[in-house]
N, C-alpha and C. Protein backbone atom coordinates (compact mmCIF):
# COMPACT_ATOMS: atom_id res chain seq x y z
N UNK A 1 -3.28 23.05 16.79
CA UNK A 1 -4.28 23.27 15.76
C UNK A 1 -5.00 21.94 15.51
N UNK A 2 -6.49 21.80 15.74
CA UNK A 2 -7.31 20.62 15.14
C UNK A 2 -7.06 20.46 13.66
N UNK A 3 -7.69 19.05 13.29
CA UNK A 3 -7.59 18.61 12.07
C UNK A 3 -7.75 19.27 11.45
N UNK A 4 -9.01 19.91 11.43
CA UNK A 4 -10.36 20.38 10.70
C UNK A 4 -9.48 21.61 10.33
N UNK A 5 -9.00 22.59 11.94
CA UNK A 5 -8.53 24.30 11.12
C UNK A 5 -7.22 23.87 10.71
N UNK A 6 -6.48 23.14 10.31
CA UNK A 6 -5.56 22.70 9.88
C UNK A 6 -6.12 22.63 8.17
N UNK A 7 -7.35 21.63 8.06
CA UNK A 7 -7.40 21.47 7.19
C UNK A 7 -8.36 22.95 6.01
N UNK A 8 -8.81 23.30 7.40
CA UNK A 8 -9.26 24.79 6.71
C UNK A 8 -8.32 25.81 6.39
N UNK A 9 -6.72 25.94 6.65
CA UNK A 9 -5.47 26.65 6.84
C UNK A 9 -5.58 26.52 5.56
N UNK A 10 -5.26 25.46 4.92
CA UNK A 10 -4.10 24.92 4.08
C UNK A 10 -5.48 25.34 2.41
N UNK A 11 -6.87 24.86 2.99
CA UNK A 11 -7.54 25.67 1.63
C UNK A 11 -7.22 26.84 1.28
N UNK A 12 -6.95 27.54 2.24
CA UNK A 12 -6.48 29.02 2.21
C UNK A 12 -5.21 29.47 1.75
N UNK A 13 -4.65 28.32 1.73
CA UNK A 13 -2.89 28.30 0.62
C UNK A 13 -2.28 28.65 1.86
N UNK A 14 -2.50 28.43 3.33
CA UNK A 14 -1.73 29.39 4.12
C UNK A 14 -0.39 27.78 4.28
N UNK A 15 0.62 28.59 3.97
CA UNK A 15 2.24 27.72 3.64
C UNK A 15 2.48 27.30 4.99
N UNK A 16 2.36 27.72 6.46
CA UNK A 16 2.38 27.19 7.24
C UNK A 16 1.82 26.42 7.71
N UNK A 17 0.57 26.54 7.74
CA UNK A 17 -0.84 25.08 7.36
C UNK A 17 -0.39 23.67 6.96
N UNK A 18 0.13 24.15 5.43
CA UNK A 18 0.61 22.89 5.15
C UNK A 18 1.82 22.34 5.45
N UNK A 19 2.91 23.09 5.79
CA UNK A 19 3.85 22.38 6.50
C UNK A 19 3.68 21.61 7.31
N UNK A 20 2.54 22.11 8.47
CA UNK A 20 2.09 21.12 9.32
C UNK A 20 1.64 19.71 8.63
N UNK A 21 0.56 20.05 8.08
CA UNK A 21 0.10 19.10 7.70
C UNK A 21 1.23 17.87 6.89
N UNK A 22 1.96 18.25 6.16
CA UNK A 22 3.24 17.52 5.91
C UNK A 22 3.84 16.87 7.39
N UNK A 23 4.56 17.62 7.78
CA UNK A 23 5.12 17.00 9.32
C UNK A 23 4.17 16.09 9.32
N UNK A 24 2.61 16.54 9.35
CA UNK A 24 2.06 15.96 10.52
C UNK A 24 1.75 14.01 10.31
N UNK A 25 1.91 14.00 9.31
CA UNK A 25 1.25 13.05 8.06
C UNK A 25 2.03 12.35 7.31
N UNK A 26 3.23 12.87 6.97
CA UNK A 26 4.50 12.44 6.16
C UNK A 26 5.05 11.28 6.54
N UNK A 27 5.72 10.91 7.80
CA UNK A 27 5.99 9.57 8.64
C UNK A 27 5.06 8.50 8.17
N UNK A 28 3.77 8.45 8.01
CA UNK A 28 2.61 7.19 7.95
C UNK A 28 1.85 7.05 6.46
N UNK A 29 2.38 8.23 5.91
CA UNK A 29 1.81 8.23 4.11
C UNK A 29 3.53 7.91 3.89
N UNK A 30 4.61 7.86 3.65
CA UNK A 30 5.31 7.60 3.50
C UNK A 30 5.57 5.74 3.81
N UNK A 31 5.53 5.51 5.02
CA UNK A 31 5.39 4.23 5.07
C UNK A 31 4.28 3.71 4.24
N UNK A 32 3.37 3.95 3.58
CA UNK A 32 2.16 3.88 2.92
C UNK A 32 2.90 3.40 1.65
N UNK A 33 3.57 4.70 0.97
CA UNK A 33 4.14 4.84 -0.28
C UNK A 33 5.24 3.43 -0.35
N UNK A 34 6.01 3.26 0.74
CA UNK A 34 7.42 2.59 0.87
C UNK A 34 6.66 0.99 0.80
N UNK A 35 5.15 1.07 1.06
CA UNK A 35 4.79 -1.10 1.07
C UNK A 35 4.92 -0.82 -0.25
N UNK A 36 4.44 -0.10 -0.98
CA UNK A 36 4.37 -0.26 -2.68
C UNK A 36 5.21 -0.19 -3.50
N UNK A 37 6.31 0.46 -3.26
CA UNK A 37 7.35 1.00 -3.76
C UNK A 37 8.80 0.90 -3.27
N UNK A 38 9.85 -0.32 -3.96
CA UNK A 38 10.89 -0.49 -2.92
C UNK A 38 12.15 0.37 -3.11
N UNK A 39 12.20 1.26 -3.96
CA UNK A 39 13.40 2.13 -3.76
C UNK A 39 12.77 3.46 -2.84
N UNK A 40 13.54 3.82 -2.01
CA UNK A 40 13.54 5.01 -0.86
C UNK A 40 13.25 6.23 -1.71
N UNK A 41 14.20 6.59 -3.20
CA UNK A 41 14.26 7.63 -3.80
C UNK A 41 12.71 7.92 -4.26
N UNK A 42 12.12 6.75 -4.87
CA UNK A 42 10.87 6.82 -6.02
C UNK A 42 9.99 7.00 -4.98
N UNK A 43 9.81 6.57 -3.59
CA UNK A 43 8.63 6.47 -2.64
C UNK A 43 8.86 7.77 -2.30
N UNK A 44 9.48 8.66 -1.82
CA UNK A 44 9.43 9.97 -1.74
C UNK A 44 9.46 11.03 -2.67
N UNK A 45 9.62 10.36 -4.20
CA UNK A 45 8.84 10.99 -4.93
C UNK A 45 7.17 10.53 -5.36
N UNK A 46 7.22 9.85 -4.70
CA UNK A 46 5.53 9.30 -5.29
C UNK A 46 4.80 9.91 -3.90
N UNK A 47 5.75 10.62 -2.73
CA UNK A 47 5.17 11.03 -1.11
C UNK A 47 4.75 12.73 -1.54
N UNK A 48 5.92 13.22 -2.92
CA UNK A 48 5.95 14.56 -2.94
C UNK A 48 4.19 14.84 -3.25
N UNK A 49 4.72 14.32 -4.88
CA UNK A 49 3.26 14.48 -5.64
C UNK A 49 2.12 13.88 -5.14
N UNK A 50 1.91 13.18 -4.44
CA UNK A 50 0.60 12.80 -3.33
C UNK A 50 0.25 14.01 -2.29
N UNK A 51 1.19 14.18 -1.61
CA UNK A 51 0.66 15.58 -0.80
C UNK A 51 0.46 16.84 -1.84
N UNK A 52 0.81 16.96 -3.08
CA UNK A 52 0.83 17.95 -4.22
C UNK A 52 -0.93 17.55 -4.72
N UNK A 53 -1.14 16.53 -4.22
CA UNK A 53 -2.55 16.20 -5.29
C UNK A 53 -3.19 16.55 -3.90
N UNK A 54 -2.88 16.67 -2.60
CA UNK A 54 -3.79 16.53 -1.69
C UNK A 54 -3.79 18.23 -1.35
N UNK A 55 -2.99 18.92 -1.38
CA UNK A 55 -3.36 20.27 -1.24
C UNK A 55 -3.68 20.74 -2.78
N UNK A 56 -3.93 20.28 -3.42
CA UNK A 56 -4.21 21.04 -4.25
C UNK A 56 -6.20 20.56 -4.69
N UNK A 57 -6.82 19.25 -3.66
CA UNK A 57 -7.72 19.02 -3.84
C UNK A 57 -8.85 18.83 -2.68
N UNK A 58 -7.81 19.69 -1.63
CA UNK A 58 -8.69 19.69 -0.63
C UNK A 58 -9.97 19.92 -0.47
N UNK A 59 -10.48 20.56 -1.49
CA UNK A 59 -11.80 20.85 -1.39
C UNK A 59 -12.73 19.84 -2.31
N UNK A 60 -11.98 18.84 -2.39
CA UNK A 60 -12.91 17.47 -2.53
C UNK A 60 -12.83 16.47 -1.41
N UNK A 61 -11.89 17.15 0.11
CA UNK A 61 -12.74 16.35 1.22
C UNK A 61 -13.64 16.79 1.38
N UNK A 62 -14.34 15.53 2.03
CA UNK A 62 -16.29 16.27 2.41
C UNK A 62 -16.30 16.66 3.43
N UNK A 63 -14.90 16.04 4.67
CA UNK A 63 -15.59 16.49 5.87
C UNK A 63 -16.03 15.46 6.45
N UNK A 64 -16.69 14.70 6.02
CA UNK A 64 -17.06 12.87 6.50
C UNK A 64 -16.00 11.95 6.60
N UNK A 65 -16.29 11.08 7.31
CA UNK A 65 -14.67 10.03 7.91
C UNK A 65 -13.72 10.59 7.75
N UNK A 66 -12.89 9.16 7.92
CA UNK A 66 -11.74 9.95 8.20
C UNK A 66 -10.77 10.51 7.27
N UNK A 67 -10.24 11.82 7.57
CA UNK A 67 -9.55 12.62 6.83
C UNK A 67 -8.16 11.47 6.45
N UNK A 68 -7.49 10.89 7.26
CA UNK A 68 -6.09 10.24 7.34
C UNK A 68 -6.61 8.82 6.53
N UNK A 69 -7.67 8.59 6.48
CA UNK A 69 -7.95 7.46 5.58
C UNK A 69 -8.32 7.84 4.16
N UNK A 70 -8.87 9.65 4.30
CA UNK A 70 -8.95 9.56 2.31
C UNK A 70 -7.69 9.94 1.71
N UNK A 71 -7.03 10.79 2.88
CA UNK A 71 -5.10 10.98 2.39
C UNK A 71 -4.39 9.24 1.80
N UNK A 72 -4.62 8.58 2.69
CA UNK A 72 -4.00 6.91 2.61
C UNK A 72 -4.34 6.43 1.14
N UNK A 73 -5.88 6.83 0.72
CA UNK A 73 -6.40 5.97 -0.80
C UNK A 73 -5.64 6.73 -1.40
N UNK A 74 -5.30 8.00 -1.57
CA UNK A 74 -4.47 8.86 -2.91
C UNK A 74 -3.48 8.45 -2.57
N UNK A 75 -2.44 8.03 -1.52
CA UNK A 75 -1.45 8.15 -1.57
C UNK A 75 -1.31 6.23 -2.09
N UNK A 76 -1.82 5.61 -2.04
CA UNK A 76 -2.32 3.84 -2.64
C UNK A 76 -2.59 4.31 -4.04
N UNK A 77 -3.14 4.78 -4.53
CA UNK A 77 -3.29 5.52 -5.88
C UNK A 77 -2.57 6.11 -6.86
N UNK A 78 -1.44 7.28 -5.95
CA UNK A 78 -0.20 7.59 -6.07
C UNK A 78 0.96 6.24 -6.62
N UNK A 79 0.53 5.49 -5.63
CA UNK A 79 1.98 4.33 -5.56
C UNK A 79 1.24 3.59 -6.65
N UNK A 80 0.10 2.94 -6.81
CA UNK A 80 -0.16 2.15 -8.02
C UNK A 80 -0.15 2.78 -9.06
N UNK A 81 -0.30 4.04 -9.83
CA UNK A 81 -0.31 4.64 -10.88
C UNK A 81 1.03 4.84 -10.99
N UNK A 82 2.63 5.18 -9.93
CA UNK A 82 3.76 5.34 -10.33
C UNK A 82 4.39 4.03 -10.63
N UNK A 83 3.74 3.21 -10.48
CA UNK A 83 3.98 1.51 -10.79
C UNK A 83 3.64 1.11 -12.29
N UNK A 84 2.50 1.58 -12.39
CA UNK A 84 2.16 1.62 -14.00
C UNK A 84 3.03 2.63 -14.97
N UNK A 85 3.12 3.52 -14.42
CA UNK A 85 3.92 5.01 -15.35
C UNK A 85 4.99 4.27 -15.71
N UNK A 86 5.50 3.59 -14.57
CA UNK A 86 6.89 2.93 -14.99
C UNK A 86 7.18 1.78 -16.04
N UNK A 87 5.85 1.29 -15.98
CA UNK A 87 6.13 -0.15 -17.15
C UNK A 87 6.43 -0.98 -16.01
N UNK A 88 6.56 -1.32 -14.84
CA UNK A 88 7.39 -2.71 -14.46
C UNK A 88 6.26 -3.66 -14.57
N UNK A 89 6.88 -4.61 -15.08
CA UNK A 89 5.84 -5.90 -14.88
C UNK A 89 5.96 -6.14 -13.68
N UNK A 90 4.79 -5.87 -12.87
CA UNK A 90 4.50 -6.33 -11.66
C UNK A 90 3.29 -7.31 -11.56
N UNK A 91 2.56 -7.74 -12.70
CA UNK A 91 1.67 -8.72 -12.42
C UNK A 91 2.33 -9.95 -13.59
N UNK A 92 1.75 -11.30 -12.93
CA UNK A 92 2.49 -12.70 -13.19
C UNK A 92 1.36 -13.04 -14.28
N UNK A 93 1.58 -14.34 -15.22
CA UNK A 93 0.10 -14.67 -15.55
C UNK A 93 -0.48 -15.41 -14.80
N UNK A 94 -2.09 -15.34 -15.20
CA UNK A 94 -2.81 -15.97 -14.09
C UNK A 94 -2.46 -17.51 -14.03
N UNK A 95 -2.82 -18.21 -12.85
CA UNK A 95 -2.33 -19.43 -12.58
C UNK A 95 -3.77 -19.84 -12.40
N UNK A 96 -3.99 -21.17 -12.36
CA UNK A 96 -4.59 -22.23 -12.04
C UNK A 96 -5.92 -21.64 -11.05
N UNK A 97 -7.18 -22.02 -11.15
CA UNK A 97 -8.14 -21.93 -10.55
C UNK A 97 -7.77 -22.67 -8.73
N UNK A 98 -7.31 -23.99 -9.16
CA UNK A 98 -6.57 -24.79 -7.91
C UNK A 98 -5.88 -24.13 -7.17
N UNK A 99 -5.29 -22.88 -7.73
CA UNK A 99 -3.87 -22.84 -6.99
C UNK A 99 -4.82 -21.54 -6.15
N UNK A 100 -5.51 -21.12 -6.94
CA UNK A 100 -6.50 -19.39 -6.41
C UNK A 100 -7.33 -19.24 -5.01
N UNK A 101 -7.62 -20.93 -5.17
CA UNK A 101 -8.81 -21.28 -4.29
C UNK A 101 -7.91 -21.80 -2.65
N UNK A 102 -6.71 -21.78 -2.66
CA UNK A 102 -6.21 -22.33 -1.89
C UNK A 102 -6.01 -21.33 -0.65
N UNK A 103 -6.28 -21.15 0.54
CA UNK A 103 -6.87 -20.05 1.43
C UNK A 103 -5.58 -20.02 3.06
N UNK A 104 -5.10 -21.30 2.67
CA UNK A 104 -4.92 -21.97 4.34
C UNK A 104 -3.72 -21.04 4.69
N UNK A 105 -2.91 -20.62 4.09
CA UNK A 105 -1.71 -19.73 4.61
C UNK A 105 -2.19 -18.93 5.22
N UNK A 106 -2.14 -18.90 6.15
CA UNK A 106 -2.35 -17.08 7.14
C UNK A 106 -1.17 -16.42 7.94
N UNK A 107 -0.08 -16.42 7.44
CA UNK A 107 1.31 -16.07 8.30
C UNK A 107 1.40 -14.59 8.38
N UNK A 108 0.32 -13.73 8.02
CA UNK A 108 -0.18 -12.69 8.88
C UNK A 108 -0.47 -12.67 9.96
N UNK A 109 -1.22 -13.91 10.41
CA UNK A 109 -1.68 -14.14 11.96
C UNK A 109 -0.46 -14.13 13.01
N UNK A 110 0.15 -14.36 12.02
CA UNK A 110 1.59 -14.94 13.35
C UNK A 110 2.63 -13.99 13.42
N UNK A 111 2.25 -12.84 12.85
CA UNK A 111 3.16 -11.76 12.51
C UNK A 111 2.96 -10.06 12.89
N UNK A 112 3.85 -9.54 13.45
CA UNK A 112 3.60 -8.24 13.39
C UNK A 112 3.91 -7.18 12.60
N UNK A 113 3.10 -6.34 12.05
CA UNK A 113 2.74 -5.71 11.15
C UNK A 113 4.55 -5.60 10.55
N UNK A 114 5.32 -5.07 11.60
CA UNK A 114 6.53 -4.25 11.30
C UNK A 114 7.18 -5.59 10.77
N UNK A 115 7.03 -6.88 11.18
CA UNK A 115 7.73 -7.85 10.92
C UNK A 115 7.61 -8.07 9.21
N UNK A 116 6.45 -8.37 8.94
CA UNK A 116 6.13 -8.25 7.25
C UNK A 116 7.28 -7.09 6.85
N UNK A 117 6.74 -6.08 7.27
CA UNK A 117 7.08 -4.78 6.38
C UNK A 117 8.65 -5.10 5.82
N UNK A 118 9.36 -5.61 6.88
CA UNK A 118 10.58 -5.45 6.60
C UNK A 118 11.30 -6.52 5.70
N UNK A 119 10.14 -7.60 5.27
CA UNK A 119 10.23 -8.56 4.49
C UNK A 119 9.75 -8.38 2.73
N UNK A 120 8.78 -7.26 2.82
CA UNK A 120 8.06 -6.99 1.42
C UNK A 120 9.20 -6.62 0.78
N UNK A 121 9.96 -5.83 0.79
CA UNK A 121 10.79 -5.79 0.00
C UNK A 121 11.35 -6.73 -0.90
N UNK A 122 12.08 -7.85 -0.75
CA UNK A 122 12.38 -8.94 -0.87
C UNK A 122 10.91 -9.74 -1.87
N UNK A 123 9.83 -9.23 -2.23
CA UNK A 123 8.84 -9.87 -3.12
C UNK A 123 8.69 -8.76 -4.19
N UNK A 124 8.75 -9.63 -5.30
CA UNK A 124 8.51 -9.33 -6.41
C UNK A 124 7.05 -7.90 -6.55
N UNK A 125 7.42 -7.07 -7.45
CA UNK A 125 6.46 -5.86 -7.18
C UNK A 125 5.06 -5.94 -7.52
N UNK A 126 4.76 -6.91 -7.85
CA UNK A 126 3.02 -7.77 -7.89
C UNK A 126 2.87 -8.19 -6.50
N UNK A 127 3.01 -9.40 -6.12
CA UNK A 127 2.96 -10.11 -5.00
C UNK A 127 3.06 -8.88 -3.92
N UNK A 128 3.68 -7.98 -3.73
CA UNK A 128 3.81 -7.27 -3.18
C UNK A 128 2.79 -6.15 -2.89
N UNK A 129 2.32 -5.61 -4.22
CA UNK A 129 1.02 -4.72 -4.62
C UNK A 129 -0.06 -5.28 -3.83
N UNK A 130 -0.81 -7.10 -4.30
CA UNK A 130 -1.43 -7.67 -3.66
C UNK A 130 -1.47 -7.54 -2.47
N UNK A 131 -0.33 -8.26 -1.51
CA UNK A 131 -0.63 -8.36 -0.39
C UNK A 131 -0.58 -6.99 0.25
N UNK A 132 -0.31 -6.07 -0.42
CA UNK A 132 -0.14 -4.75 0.69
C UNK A 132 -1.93 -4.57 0.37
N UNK A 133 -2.31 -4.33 -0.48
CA UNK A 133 -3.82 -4.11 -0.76
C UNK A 133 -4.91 -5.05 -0.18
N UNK A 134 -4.18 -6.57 -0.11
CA UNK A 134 -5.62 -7.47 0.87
C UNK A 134 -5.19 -7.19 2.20
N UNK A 135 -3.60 -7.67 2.88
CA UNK A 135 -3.80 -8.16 3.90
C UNK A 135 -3.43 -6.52 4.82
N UNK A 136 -2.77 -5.47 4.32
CA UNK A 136 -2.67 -4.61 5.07
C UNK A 136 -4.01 -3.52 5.07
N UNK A 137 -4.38 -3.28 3.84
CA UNK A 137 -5.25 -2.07 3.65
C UNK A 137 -6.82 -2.76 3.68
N UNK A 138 -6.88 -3.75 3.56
CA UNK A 138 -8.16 -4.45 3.64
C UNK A 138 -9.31 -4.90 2.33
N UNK A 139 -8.48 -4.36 1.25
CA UNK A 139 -9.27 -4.73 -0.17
C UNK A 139 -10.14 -6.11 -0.10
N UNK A 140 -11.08 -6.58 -0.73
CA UNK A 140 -11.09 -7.32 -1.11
C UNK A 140 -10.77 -7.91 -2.89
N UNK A 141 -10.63 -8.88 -3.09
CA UNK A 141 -10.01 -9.23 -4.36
C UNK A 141 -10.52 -8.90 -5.61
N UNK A 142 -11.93 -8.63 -5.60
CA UNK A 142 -12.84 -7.76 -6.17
C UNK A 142 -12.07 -6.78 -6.56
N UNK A 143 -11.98 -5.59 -5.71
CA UNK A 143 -11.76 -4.43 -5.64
C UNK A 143 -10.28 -4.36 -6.26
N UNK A 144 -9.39 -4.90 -5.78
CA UNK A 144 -7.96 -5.09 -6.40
C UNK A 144 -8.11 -5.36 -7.29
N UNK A 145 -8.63 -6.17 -8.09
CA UNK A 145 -8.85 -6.52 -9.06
C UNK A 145 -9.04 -5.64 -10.38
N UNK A 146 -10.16 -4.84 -9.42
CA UNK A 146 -10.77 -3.41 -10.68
C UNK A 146 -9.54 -2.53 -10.58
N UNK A 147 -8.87 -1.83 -9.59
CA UNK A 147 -7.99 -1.48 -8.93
C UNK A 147 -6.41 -1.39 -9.88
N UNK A 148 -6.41 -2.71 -10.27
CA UNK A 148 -5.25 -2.99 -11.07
C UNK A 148 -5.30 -3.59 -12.58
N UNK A 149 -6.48 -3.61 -12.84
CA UNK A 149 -6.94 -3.87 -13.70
C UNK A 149 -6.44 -5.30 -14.18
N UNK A 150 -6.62 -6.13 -13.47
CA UNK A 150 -6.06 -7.98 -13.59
C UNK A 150 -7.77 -8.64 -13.13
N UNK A 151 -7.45 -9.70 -12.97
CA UNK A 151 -8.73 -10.78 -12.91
C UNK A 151 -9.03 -11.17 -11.49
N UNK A 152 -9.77 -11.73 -10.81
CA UNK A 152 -9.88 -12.22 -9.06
C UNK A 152 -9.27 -12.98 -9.30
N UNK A 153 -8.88 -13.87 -10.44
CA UNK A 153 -8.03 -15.15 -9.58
C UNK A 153 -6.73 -14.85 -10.03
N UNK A 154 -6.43 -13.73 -10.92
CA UNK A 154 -4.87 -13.35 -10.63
C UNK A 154 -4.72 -12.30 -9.10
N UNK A 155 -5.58 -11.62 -8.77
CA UNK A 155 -5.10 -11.27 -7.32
C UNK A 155 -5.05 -12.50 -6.26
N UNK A 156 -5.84 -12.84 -6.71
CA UNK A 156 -5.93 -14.44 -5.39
C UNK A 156 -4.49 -14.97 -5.39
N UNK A 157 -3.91 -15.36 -6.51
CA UNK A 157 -2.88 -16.06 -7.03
C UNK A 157 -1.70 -15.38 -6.77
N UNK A 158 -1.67 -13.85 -6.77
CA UNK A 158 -0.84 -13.04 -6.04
C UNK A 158 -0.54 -13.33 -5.11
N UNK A 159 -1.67 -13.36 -4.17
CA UNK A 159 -1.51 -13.21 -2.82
C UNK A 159 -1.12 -14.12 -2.01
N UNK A 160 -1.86 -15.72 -2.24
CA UNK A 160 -1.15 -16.78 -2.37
C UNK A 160 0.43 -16.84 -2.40
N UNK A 161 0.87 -16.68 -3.66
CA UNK A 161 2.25 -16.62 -4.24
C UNK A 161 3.03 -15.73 -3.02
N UNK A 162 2.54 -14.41 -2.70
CA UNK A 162 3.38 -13.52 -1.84
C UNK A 162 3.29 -14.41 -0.83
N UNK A 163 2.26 -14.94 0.08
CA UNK A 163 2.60 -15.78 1.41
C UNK A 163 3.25 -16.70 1.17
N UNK A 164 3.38 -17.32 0.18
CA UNK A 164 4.60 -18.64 0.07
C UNK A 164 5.87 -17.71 -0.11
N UNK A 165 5.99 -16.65 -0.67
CA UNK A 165 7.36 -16.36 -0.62
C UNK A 165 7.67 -15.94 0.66
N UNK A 166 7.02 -15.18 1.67
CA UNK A 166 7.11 -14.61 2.57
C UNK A 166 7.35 -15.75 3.57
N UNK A 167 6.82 -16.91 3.29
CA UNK A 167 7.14 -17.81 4.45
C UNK A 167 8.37 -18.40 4.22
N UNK A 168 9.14 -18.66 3.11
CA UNK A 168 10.28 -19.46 2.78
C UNK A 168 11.19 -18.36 2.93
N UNK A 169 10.95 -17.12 3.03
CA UNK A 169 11.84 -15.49 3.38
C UNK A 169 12.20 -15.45 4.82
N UNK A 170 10.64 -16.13 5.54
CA UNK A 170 11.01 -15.93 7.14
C UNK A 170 11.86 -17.15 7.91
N UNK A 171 11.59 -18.51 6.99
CA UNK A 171 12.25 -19.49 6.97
C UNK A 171 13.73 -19.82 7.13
N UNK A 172 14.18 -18.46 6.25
CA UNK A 172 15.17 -18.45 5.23
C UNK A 172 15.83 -18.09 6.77
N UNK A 173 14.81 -17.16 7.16
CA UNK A 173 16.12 -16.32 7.88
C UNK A 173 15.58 -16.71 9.53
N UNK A 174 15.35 -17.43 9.67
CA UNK A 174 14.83 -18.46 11.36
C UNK A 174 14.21 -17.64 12.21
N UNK A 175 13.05 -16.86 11.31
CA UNK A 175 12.58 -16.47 12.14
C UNK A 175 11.26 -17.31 13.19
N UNK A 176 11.06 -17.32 14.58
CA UNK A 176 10.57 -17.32 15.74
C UNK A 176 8.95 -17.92 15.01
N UNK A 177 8.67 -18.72 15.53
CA UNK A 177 7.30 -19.42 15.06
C UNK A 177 7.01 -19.98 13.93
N UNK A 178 7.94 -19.45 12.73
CA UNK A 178 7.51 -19.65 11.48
C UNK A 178 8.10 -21.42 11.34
N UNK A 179 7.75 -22.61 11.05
CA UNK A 179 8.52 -23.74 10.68
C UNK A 179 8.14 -24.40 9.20
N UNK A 180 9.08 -24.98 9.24
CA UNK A 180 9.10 -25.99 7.47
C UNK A 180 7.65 -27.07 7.55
């Protein structure tokens, strides 16, 4: 079954439709849910009610781009709003203009995607929010900003903050390229 009669099935409430579409989708919106969210239990509840908001609003896709990229923003939406529901302080106060402006870390470059992933955990649930929103999903700091409702130079300062932890994490544990 194509995307499209897949995605025409499931307007139709047809229950097998969307099973697919679950299977089909669940593996990569799930890893989606799991950068934002570090307990296993809460990310598959924040996986339920995301596919619950997505069949139940299918008929606010247009049909234009891509389908697996407007599933990805609700399910980023999903995970930041079950972040807020919760109360956790996940944002720091803002720091220093100096510290915002500081750009030179890029230990994304030197890294593969899966390699991070298995390190976010281990960062605080701000730093974490940040960098999953600049360096994986492509935000700019702007946008995070409105997004989470904080300032550009507290996302900057996030993000910052997450690559220093992330490098003294990979440090920690010897990983391959990374040095003091």
């Amino acid at each position: 079954m194509t995307e499209r009669q897949l995605i025409e099935a499931c307007k139709k409430e047809d229950r097998r439709a969307q099973q697919m579409l679950y299977d089909r989708y669940s593996p990569q919106m799930f890893g989606v849910c799991r950068r934002y969210i570090k307990e296993r239990e809460e990310a598959e509840a924040v996986l339920v009610d995301g596919f619950f908001k997505i069949l139940t609003n299918l008929d606010k896709y247009s049909g234009t781009g891509s389908f697996e990229g407007w599933m990805r923003r609700i399910f980023i939406n999903e995970s930041l709003m079950y972040l807020r529901k919760q109360k956790k302080s996940y944002m720091y106060p803002e720091l220093s203009n100096e510290l915002a402006t500081e750009t030179h870390l890029t230990i994304e470059d030197d890294l593969a995607e899966r390699d991070v992933l298995q390190f976010l955990d281990f960062l605080p649930s701000g730093y974490r929010t940040v960098f999953n929103l600049y360096v994986i999903e492509g935000y700019k700091h702007r946008e995070i900003a409105e997004l989470l409702g904080i300032s550009i130079n507290t996302s900057k300062s996030q993000l910052i903050l997450a690559k220093k932890r992330l490098r003294t994490l990979l440090i920690a544990a010897n990983y391959p390229g990374i040095s003091v």
